[in-house]
Protein backbone atom coordinates (compact mmCIF):
# COMPACT_ATOMS: atom_id res chain seq x y z
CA UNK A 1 46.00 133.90 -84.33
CA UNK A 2 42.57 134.67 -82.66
CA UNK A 3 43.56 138.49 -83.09
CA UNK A 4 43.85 138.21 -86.78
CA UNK A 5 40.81 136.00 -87.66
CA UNK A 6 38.83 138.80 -85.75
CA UNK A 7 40.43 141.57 -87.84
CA UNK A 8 40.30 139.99 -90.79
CA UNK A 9 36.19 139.98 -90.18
CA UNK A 10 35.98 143.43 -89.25
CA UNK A 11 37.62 144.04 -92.54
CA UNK A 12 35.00 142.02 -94.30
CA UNK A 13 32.51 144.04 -92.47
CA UNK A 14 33.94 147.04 -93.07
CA UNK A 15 34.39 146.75 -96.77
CA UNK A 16 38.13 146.74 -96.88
CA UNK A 17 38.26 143.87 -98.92
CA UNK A 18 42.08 144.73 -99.55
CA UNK A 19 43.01 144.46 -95.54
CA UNK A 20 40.97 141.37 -95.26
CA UNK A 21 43.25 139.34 -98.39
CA UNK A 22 46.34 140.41 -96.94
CA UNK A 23 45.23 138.71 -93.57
CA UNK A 24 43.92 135.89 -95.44
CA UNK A 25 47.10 135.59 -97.11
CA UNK A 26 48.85 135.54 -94.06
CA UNK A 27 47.13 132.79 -92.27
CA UNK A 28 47.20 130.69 -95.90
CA UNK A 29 51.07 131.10 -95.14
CA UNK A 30 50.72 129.92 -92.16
CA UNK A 31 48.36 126.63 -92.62
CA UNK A 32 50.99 125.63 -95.34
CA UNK A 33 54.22 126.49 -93.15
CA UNK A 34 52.60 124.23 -90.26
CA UNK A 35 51.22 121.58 -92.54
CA UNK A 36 53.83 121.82 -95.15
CA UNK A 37 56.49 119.29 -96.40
CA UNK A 38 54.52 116.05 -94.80
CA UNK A 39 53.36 117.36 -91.31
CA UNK A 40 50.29 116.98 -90.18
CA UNK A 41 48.53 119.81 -88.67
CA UNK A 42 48.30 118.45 -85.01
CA UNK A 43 52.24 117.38 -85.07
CA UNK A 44 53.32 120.42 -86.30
CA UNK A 45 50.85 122.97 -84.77
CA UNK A 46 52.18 121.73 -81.28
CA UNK A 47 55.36 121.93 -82.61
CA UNK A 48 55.09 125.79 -83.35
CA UNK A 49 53.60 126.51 -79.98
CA UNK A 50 56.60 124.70 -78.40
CA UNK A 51 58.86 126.67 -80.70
CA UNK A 52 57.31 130.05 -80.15
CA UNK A 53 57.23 129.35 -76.08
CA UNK A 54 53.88 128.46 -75.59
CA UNK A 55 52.41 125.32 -74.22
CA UNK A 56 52.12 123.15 -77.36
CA UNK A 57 53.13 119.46 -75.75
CA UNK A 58 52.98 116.92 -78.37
CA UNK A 59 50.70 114.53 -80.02
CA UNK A 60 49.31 111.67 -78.74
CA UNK A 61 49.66 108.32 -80.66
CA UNK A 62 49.88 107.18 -83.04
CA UNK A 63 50.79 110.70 -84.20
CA UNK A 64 54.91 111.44 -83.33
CA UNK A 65 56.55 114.86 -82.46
CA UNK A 66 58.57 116.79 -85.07
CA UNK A 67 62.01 115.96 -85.49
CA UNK A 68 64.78 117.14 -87.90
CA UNK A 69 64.49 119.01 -90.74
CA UNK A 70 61.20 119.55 -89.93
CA UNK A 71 61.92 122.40 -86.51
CA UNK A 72 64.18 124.03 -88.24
CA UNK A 73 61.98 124.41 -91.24
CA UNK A 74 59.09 125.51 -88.56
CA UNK A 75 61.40 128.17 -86.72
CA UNK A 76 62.56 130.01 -90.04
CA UNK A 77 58.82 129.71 -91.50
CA UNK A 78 57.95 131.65 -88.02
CA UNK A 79 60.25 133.95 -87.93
CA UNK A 80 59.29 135.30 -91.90
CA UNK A 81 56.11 135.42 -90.41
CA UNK A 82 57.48 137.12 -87.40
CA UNK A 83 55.07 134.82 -85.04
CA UNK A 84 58.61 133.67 -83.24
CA UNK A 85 57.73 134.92 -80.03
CA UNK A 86 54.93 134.57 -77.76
CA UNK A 87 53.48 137.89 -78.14
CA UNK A 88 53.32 137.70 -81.58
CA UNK A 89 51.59 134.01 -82.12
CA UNK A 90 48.56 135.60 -79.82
């Protein structure tokens, strides 16, 4: 999401203040997909890098990997965002 933190700065900088809260938006979606319904942000960030194909691994404990519902939930909140592929979580 590097890509679109960096945009969303040249937007500030630029004065499109109307670019820069759409990208906002979108990573606000994002933070509450990954941390959403109980997760915590280093269980289910990993968890969205495994989903998306890149190397996430898992949390070390006492922290436990994703399970059921919670994947599922993680894969359809990706693909709205479309961020379900590689390319497109860069």
């Amino acid at each position: 999401w590097g890509r679109e933190c960096a945009e969303m700065h040249h937007a500030v900088v630029a004065g499109d203040m109307e670019r820069a809260k759409e990208i906002q938006a979108r990573g606000r979606a994002l933070n509450n997909l990954i941390c959403g319904n109980g997760r915590s942000l280093y269980a289910g960030l990993k968890a969205a890098m495994n989903i998306v194909g890149l190397p996430g691994g898992y949390p070390r404990k006492p922290l436990r990997a994703l399970g059921e519902p919670h994947l599922t939930e993680l894969k359809a909140g990706l693909e709205a965002l479309d961020l379900a592929t590689p390319a497109a979580a860069e």
